[in-house]
PDB file of N, CA and C in Angstrom:
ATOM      1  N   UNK A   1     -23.044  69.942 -26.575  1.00  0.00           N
ATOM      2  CA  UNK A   1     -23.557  68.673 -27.056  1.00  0.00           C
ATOM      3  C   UNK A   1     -24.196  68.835 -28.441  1.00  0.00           C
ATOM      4  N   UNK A   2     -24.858  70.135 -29.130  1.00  0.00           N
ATOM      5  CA  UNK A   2     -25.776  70.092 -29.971  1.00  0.00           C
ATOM      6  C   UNK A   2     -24.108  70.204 -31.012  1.00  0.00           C
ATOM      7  N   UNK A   3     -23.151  70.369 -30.874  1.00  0.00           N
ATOM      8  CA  UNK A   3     -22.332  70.466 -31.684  1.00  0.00           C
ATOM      9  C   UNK A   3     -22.006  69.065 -32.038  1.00  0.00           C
ATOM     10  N   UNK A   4     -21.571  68.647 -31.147  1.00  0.00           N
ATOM     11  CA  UNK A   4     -21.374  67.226 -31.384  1.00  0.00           C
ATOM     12  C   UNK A   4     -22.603  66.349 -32.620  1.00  0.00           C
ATOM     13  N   UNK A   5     -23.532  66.378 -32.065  1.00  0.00           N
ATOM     14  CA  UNK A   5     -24.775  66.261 -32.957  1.00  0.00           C
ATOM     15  C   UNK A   5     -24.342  66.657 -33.989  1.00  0.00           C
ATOM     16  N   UNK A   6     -24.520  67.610 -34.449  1.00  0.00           N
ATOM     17  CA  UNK A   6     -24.576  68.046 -35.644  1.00  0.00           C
ATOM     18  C   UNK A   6     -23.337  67.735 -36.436  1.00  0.00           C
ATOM     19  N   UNK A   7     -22.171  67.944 -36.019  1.00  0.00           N
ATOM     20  CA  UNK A   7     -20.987  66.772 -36.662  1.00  0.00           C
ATOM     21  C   UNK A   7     -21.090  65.721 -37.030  1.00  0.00           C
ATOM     22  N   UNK A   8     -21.923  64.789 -35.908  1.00  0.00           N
ATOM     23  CA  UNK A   8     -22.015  63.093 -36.478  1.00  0.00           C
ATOM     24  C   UNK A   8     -23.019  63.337 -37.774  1.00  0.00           C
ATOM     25  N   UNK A   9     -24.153  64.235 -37.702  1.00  0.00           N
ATOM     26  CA  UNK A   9     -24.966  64.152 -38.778  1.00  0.00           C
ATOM     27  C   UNK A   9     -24.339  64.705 -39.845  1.00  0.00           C
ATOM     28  N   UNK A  10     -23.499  65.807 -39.974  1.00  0.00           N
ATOM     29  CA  UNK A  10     -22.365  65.736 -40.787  1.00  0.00           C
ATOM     30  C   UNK A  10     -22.104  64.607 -41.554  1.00  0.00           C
ATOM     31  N   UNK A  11     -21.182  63.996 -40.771  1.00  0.00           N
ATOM     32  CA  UNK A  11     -20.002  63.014 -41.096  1.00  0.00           C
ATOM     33  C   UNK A  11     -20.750  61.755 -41.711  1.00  0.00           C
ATOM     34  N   UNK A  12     -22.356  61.584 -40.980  1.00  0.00           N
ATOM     35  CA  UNK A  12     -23.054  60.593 -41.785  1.00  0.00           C
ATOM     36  C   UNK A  12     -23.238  60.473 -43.012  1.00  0.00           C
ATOM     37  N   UNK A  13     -24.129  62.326 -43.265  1.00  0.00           N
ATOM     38  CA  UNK A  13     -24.429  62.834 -44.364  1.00  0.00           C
ATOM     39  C   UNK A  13     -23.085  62.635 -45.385  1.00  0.00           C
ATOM     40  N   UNK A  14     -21.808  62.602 -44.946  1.00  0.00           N
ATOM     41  CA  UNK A  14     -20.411  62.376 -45.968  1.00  0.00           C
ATOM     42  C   UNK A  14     -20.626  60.997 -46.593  1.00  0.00           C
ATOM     43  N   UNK A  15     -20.600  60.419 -45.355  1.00  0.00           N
ATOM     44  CA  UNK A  15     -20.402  58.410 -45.706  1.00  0.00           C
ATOM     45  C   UNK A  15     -21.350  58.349 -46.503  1.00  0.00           C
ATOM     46  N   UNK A  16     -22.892  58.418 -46.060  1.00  0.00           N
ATOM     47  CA  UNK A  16     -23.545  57.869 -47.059  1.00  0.00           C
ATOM     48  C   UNK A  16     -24.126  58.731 -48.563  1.00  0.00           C
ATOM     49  N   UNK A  17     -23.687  59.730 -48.482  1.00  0.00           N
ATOM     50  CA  UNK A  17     -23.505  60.314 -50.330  1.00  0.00           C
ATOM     51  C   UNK A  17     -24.721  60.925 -50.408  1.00  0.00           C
ATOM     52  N   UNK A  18     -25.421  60.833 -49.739  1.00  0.00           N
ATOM     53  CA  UNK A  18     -26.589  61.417 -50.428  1.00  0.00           C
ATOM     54  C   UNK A  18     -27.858  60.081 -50.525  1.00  0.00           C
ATOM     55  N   UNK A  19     -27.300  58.999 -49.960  1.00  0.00           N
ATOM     56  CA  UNK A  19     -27.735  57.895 -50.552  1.00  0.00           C
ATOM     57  C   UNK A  19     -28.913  57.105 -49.265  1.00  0.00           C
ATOM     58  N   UNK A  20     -29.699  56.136 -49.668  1.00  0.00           N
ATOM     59  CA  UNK A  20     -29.856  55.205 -48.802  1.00  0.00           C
ATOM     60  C   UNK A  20     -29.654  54.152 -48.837  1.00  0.00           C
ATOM     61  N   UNK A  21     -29.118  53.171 -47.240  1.00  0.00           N
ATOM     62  CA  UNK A  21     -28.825  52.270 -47.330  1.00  0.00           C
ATOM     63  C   UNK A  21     -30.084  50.949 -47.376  1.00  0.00           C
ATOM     64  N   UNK A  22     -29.824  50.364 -47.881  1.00  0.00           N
ATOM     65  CA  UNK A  22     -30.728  49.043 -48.182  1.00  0.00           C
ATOM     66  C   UNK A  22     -30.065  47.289 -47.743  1.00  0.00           C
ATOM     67  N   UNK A  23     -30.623  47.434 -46.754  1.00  0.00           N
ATOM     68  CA  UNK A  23     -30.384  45.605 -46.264  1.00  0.00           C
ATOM     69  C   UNK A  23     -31.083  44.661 -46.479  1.00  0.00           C
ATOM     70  N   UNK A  24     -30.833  44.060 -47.120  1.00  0.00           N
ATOM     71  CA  UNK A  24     -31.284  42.263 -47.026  1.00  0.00           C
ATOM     72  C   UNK A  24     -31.667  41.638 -46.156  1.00  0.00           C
ATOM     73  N   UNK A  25     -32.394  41.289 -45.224  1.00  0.00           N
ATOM     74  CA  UNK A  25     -32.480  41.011 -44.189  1.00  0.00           C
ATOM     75  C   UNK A  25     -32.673  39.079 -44.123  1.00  0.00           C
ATOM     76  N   UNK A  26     -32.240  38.561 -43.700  1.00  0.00           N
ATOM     77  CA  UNK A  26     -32.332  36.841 -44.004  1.00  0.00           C
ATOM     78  C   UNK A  26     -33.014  36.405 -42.452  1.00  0.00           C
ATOM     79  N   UNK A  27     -33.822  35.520 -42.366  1.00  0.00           N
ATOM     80  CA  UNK A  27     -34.431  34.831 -41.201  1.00  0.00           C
ATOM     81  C   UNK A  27     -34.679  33.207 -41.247  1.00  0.00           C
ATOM     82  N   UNK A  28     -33.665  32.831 -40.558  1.00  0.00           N
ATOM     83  CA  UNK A  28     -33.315  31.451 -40.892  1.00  0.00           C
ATOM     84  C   UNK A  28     -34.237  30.952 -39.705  1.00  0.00           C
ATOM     85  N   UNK A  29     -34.811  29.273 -40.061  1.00  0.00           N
ATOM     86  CA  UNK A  29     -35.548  28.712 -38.604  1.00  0.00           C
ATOM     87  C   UNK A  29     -35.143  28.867 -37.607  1.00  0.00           C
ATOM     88  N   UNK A  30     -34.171  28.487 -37.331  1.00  0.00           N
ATOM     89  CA  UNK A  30     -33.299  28.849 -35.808  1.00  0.00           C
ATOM     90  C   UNK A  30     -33.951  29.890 -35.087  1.00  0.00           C
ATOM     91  N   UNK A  31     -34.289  30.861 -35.547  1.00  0.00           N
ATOM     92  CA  UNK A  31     -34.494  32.281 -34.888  1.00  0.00           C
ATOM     93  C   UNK A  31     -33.145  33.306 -35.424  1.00  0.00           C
ATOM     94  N   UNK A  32     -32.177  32.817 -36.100  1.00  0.00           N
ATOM     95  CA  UNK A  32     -31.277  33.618 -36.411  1.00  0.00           C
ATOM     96  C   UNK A  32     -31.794  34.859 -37.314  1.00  0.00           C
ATOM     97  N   UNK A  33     -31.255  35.686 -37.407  1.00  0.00           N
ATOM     98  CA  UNK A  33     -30.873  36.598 -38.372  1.00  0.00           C
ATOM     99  C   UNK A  33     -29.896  37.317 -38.905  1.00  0.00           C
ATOM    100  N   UNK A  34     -29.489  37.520 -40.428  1.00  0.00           N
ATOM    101  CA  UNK A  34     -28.389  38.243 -40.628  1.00  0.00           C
ATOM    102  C   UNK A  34     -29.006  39.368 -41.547  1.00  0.00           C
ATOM    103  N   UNK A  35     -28.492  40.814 -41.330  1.00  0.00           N
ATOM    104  CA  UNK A  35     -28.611  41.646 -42.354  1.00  0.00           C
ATOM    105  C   UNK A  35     -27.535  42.126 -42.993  1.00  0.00           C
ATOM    106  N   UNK A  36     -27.398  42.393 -44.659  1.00  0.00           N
ATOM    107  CA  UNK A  36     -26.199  42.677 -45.002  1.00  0.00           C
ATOM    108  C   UNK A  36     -26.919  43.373 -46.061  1.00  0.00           C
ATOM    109  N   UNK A  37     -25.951  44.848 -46.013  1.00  0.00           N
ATOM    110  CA  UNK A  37     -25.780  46.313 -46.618  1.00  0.00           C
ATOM    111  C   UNK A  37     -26.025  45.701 -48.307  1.00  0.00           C
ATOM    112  N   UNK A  38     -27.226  46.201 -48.830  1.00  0.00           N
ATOM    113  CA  UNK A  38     -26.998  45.962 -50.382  1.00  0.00           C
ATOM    114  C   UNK A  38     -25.881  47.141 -50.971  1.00  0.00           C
ATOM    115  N   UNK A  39     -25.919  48.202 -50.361  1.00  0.00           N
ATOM    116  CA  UNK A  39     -24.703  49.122 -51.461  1.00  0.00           C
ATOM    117  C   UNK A  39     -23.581  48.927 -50.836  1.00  0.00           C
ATOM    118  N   UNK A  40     -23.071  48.912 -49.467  1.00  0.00           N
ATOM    119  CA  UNK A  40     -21.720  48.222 -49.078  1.00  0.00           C
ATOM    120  C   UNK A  40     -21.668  47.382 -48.263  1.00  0.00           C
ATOM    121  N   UNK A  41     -21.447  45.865 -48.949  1.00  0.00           N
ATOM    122  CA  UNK A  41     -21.780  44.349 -48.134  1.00  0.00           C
ATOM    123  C   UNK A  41     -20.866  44.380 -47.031  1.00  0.00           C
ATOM    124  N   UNK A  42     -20.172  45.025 -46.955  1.00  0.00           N
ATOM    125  CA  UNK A  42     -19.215  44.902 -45.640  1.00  0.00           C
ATOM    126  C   UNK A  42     -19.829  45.568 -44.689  1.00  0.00           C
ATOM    127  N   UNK A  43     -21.093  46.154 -44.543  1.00  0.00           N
ATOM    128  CA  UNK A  43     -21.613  46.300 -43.275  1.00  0.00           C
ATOM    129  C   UNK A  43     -23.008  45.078 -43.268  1.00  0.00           C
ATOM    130  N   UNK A  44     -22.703  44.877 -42.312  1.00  0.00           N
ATOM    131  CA  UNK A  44     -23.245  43.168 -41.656  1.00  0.00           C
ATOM    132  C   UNK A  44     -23.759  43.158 -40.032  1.00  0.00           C
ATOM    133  N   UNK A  45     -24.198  42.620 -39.857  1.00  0.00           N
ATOM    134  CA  UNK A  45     -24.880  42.435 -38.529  1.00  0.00           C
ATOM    135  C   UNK A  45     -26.027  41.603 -38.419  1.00  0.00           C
ATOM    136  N   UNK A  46     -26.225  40.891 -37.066  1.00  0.00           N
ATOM    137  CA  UNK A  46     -27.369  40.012 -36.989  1.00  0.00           C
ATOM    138  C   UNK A  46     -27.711  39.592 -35.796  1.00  0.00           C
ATOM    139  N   UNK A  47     -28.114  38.317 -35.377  1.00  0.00           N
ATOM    140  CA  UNK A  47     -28.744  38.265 -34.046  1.00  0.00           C
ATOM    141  C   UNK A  47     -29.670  36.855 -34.059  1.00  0.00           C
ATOM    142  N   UNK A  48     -30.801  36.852 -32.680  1.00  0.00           N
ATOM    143  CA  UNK A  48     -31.354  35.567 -32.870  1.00  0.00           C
ATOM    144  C   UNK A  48     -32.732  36.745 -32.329  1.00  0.00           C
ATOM    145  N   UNK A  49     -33.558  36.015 -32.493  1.00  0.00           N
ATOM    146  CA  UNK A  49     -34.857  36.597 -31.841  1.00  0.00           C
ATOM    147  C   UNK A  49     -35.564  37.254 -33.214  1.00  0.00           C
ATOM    148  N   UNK A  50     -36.640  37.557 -32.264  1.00  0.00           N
ATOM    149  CA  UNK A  50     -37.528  38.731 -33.634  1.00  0.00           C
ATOM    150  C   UNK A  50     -37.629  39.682 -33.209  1.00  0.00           C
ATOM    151  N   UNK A  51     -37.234  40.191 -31.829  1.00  0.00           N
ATOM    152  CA  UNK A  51     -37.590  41.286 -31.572  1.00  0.00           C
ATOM    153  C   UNK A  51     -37.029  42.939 -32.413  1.00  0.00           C
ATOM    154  N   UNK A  52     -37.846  43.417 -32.959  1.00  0.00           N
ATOM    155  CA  UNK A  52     -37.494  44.485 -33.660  1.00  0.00           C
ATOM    156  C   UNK A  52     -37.413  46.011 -33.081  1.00  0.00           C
ATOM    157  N   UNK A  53     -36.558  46.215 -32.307  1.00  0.00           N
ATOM    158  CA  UNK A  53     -36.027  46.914 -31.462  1.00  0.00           C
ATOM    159  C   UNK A  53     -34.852  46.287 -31.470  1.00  0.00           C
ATOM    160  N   UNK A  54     -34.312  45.326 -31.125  1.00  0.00           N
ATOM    161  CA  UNK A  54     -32.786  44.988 -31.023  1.00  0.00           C
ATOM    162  C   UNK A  54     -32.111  44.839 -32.490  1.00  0.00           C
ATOM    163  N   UNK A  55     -33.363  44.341 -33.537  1.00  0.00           N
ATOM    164  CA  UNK A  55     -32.980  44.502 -34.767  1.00  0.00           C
ATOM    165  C   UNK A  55     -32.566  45.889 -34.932  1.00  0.00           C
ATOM    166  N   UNK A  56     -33.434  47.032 -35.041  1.00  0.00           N
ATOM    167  CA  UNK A  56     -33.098  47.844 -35.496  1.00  0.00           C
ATOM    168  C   UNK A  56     -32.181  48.593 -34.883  1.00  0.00           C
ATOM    169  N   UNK A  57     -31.718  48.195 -33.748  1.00  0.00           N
ATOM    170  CA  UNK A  57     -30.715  48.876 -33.272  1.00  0.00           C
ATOM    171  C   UNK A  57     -29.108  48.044 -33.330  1.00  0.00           C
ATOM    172  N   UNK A  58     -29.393  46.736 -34.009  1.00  0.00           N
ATOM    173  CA  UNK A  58     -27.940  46.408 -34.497  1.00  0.00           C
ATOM    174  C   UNK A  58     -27.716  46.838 -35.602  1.00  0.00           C
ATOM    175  N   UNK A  59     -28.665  47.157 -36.667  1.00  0.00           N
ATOM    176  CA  UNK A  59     -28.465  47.693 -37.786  1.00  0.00           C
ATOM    177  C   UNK A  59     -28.111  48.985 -37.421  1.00  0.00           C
ATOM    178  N   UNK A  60     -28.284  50.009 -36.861  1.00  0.00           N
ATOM    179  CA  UNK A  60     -28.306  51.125 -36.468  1.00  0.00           C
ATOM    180  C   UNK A  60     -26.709  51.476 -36.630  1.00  0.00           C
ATOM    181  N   UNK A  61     -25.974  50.391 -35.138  1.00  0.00           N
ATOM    182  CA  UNK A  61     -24.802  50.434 -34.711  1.00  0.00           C
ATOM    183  C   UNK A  61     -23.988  50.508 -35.689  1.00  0.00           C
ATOM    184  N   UNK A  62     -24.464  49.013 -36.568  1.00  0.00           N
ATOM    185  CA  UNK A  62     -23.116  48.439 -37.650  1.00  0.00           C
ATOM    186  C   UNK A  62     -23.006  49.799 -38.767  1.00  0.00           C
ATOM    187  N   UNK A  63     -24.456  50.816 -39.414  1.00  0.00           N
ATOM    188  CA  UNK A  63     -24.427  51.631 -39.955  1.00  0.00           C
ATOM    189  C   UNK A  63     -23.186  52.729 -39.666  1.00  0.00           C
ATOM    190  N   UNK A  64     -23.557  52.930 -37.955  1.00  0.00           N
ATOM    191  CA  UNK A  64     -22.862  54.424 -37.887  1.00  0.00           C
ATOM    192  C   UNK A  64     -21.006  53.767 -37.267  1.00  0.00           C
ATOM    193  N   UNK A  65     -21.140  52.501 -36.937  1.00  0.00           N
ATOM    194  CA  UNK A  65     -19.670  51.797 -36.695  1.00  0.00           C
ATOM    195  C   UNK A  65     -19.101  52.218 -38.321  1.00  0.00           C
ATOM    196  N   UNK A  66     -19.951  51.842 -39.390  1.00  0.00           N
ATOM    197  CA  UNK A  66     -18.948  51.764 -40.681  1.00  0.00           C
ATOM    198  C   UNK A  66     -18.536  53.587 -41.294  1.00  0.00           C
ATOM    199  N   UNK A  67     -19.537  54.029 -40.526  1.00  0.00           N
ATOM    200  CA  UNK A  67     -19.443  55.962 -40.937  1.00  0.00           C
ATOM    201  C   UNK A  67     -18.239  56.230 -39.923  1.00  0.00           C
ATOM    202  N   UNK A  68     -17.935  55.547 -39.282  1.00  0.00           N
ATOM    203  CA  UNK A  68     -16.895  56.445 -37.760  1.00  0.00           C
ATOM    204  C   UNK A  68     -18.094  57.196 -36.838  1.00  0.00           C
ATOM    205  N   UNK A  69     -19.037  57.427 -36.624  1.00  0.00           N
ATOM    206  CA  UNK A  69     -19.783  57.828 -35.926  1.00  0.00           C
ATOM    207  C   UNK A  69     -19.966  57.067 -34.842  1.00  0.00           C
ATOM    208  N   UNK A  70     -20.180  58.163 -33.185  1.00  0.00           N
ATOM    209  CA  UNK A  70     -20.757  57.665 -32.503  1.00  0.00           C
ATOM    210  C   UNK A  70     -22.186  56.933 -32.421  1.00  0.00           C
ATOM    211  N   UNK A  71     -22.451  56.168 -32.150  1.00  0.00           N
ATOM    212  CA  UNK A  71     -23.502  54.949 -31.823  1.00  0.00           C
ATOM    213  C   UNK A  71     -24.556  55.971 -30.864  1.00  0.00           C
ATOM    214  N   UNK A  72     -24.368  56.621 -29.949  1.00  0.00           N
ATOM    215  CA  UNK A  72     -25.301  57.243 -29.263  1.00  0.00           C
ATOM    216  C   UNK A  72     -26.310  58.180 -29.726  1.00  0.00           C
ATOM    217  N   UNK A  73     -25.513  58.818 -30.933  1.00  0.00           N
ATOM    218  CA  UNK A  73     -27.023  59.393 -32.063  1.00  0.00           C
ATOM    219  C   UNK A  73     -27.618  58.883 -32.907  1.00  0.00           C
ATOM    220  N   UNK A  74     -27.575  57.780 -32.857  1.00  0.00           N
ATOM    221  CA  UNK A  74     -28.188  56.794 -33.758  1.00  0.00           C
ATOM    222  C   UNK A  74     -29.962  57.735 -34.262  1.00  0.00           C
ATOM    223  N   UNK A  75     -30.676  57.730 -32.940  1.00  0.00           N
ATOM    224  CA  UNK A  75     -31.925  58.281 -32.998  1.00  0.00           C
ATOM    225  C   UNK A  75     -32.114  59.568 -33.823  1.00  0.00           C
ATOM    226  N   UNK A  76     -30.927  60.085 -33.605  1.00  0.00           N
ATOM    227  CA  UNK A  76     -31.229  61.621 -33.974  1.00  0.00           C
ATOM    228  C   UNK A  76     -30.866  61.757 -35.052  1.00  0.00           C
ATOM    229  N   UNK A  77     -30.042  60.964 -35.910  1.00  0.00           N
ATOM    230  CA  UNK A  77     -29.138  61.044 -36.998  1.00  0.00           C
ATOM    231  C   UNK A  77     -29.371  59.742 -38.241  1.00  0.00           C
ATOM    232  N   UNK A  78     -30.211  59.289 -37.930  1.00  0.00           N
ATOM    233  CA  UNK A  78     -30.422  58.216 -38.671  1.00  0.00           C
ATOM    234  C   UNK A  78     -31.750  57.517 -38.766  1.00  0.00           C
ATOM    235  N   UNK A  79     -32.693  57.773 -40.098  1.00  0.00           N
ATOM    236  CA  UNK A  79     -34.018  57.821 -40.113  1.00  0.00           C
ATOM    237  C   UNK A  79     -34.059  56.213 -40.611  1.00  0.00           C
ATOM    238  N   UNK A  80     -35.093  55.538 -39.772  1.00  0.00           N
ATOM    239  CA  UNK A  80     -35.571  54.151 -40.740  1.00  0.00           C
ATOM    240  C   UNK A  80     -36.661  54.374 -41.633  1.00  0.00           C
ATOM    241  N   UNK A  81     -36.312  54.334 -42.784  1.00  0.00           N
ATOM    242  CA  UNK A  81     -37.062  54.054 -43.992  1.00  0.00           C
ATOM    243  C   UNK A  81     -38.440  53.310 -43.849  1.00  0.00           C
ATOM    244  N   UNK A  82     -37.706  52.332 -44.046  1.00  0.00           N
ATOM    245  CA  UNK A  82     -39.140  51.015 -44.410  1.00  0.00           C
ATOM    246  C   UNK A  82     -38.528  49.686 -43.684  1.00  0.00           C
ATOM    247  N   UNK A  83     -39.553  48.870 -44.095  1.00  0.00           N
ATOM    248  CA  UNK A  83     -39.429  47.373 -43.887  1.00  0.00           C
ATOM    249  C   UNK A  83     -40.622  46.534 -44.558  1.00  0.00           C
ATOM    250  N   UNK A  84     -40.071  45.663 -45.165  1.00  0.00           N
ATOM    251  CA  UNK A  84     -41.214  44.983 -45.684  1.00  0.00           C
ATOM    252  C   UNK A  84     -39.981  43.823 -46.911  1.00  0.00           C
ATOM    253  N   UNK A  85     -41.595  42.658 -47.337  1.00  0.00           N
ATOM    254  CA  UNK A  85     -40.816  41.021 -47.866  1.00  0.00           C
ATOM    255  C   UNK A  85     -40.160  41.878 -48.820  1.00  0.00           C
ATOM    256  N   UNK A  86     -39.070  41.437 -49.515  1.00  0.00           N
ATOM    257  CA  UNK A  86     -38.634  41.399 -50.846  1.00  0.00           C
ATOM    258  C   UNK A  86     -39.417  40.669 -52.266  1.00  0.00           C
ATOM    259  N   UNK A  87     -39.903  39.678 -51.435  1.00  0.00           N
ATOM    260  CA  UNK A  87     -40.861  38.746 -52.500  1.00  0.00           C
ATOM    261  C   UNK A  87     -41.588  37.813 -51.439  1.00  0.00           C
ATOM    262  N   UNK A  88     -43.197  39.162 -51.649  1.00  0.00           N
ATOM    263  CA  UNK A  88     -44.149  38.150 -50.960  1.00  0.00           C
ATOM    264  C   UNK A  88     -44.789  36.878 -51.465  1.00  0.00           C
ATOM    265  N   UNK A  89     -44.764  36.745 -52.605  1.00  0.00           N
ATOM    266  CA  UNK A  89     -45.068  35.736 -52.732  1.00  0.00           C
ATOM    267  C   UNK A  89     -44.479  34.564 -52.689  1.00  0.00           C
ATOM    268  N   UNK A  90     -42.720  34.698 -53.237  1.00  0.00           N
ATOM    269  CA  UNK A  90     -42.012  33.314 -52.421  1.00  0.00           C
ATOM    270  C   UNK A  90     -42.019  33.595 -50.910  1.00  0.00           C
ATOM    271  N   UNK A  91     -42.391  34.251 -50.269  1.00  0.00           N
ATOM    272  CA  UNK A  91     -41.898  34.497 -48.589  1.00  0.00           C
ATOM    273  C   UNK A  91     -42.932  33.541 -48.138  1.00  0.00           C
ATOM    274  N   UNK A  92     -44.440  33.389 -48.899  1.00  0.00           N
ATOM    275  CA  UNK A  92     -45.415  32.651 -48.665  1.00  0.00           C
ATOM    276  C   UNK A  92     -45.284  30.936 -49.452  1.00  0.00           C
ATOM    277  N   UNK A  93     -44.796  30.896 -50.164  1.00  0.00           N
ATOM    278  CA  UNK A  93     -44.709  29.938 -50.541  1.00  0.00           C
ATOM    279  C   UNK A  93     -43.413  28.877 -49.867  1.00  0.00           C
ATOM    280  N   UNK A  94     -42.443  29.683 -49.234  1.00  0.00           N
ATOM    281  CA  UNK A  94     -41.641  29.066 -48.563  1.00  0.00           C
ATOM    282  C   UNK A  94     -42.261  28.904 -47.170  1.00  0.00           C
ATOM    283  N   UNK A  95     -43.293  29.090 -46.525  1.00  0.00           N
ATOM    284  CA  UNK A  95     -43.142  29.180 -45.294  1.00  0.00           C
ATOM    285  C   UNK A  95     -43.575  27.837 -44.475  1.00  0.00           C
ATOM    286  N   UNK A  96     -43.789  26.857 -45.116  1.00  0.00           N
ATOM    287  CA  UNK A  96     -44.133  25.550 -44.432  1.00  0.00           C
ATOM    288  C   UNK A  96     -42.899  24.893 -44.623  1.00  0.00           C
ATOM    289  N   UNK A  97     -41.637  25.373 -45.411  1.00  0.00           N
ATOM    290  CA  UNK A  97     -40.583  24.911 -45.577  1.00  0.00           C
ATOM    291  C   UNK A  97     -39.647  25.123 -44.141  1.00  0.00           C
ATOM    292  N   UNK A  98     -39.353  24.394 -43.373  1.00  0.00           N
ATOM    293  CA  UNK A  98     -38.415  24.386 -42.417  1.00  0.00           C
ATOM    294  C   UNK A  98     -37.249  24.750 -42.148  1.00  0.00           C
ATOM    295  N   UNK A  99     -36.501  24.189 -43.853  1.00  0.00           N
ATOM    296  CA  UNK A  99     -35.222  24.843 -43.958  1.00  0.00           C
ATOM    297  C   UNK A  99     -35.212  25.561 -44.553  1.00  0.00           C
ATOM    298  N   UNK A 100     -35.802  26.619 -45.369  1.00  0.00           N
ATOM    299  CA  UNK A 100     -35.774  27.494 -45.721  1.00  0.00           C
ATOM    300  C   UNK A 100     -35.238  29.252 -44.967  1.00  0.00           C
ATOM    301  N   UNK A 101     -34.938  29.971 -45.731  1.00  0.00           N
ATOM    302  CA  UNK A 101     -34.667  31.320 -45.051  1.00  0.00           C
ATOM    303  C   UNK A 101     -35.592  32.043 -45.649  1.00  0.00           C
ATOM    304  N   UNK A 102     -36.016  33.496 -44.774  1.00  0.00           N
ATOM    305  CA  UNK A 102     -37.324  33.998 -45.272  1.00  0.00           C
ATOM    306  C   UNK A 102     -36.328  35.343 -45.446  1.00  0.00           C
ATOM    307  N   UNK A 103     -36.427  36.208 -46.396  1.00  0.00           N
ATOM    308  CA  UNK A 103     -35.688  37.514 -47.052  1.00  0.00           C
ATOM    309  C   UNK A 103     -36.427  38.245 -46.759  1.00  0.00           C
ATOM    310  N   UNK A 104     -35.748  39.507 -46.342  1.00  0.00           N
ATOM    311  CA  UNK A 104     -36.985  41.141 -46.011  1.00  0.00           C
ATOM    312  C   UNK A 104     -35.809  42.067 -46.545  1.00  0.00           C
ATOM    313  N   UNK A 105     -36.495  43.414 -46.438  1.00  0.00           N
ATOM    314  CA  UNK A 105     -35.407  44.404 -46.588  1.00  0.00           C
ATOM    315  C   UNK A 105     -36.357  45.730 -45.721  1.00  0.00           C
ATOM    316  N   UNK A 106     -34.683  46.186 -45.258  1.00  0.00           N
ATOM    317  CA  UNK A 106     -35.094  46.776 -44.612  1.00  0.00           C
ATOM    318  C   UNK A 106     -34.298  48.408 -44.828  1.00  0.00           C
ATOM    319  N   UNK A 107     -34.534  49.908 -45.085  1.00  0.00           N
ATOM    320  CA  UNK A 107     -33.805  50.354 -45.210  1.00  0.00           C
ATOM    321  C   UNK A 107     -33.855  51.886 -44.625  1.00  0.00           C
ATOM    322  N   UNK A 108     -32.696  52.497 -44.616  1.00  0.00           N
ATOM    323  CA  UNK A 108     -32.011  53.717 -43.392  1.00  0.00           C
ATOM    324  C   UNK A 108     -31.338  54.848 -44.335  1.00  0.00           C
ATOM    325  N   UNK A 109     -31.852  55.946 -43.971  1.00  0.00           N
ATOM    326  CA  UNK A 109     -30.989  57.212 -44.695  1.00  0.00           C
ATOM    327  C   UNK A 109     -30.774  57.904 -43.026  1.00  0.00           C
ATOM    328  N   UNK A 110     -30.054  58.813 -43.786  1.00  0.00           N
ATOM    329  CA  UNK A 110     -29.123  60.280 -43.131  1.00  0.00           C
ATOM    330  C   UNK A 110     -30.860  61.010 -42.814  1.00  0.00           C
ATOM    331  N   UNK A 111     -31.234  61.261 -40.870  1.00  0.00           N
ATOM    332  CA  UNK A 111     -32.299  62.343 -41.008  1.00  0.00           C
ATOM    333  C   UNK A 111     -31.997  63.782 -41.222  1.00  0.00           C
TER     334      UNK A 111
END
């Protein structure tokens, strides 16, 4: 098993370059959410709720889905960065706005 491991962290370490990934994170009234990859927009994923545990584990998936990696080392192979507004001060100034979407970012390297 520790082989296996260490392959996916491999194969991560290939996909993402050396690099970290950085998402956009959008939170529409509904309860929706979408996050989409600032360095490759074709990884996408989202959901309804706030709970951040299911967040971070769809981001997780769609990450190691776009590497070819199994999904089950997510934990071991893939460090979360950060989280926090993109712009607190419009995040505050929009927030009595209804239709508005509220922006975060959130972002993941190779552990």
């Amino acid at each position: 098993m520790e082989t296996n491991i260490e392959q996916a962290k491999q194969q991560l370490k290939t996909f993402l370059g050396g690099k970290e990934l950085t998402f956009c994170v959008r939170n529409f009234p509904d309860g929706e959410w979408v996050a989409e990859c600032n360095e490759i927009p074709s990884i996408m994923t989202g959901g309804m709720g706030d709970d951040i545990s299911n967040f971070d584990s769809m981001i997780r998936d769609a990450i190691l889905t776009a590497a070819g990696v199994d999904v089950q080392y997510s934990k071991e192979i893939l460090k979360f960065v950060g989280y926090r507004p993109v712009n607190p001060v419009a995040q505050v100034s929009n927030f009595f706005r209804k239709d508005s979407e509220v922006r975060n970012k959130a972002e993941y390297a190779s552990a």
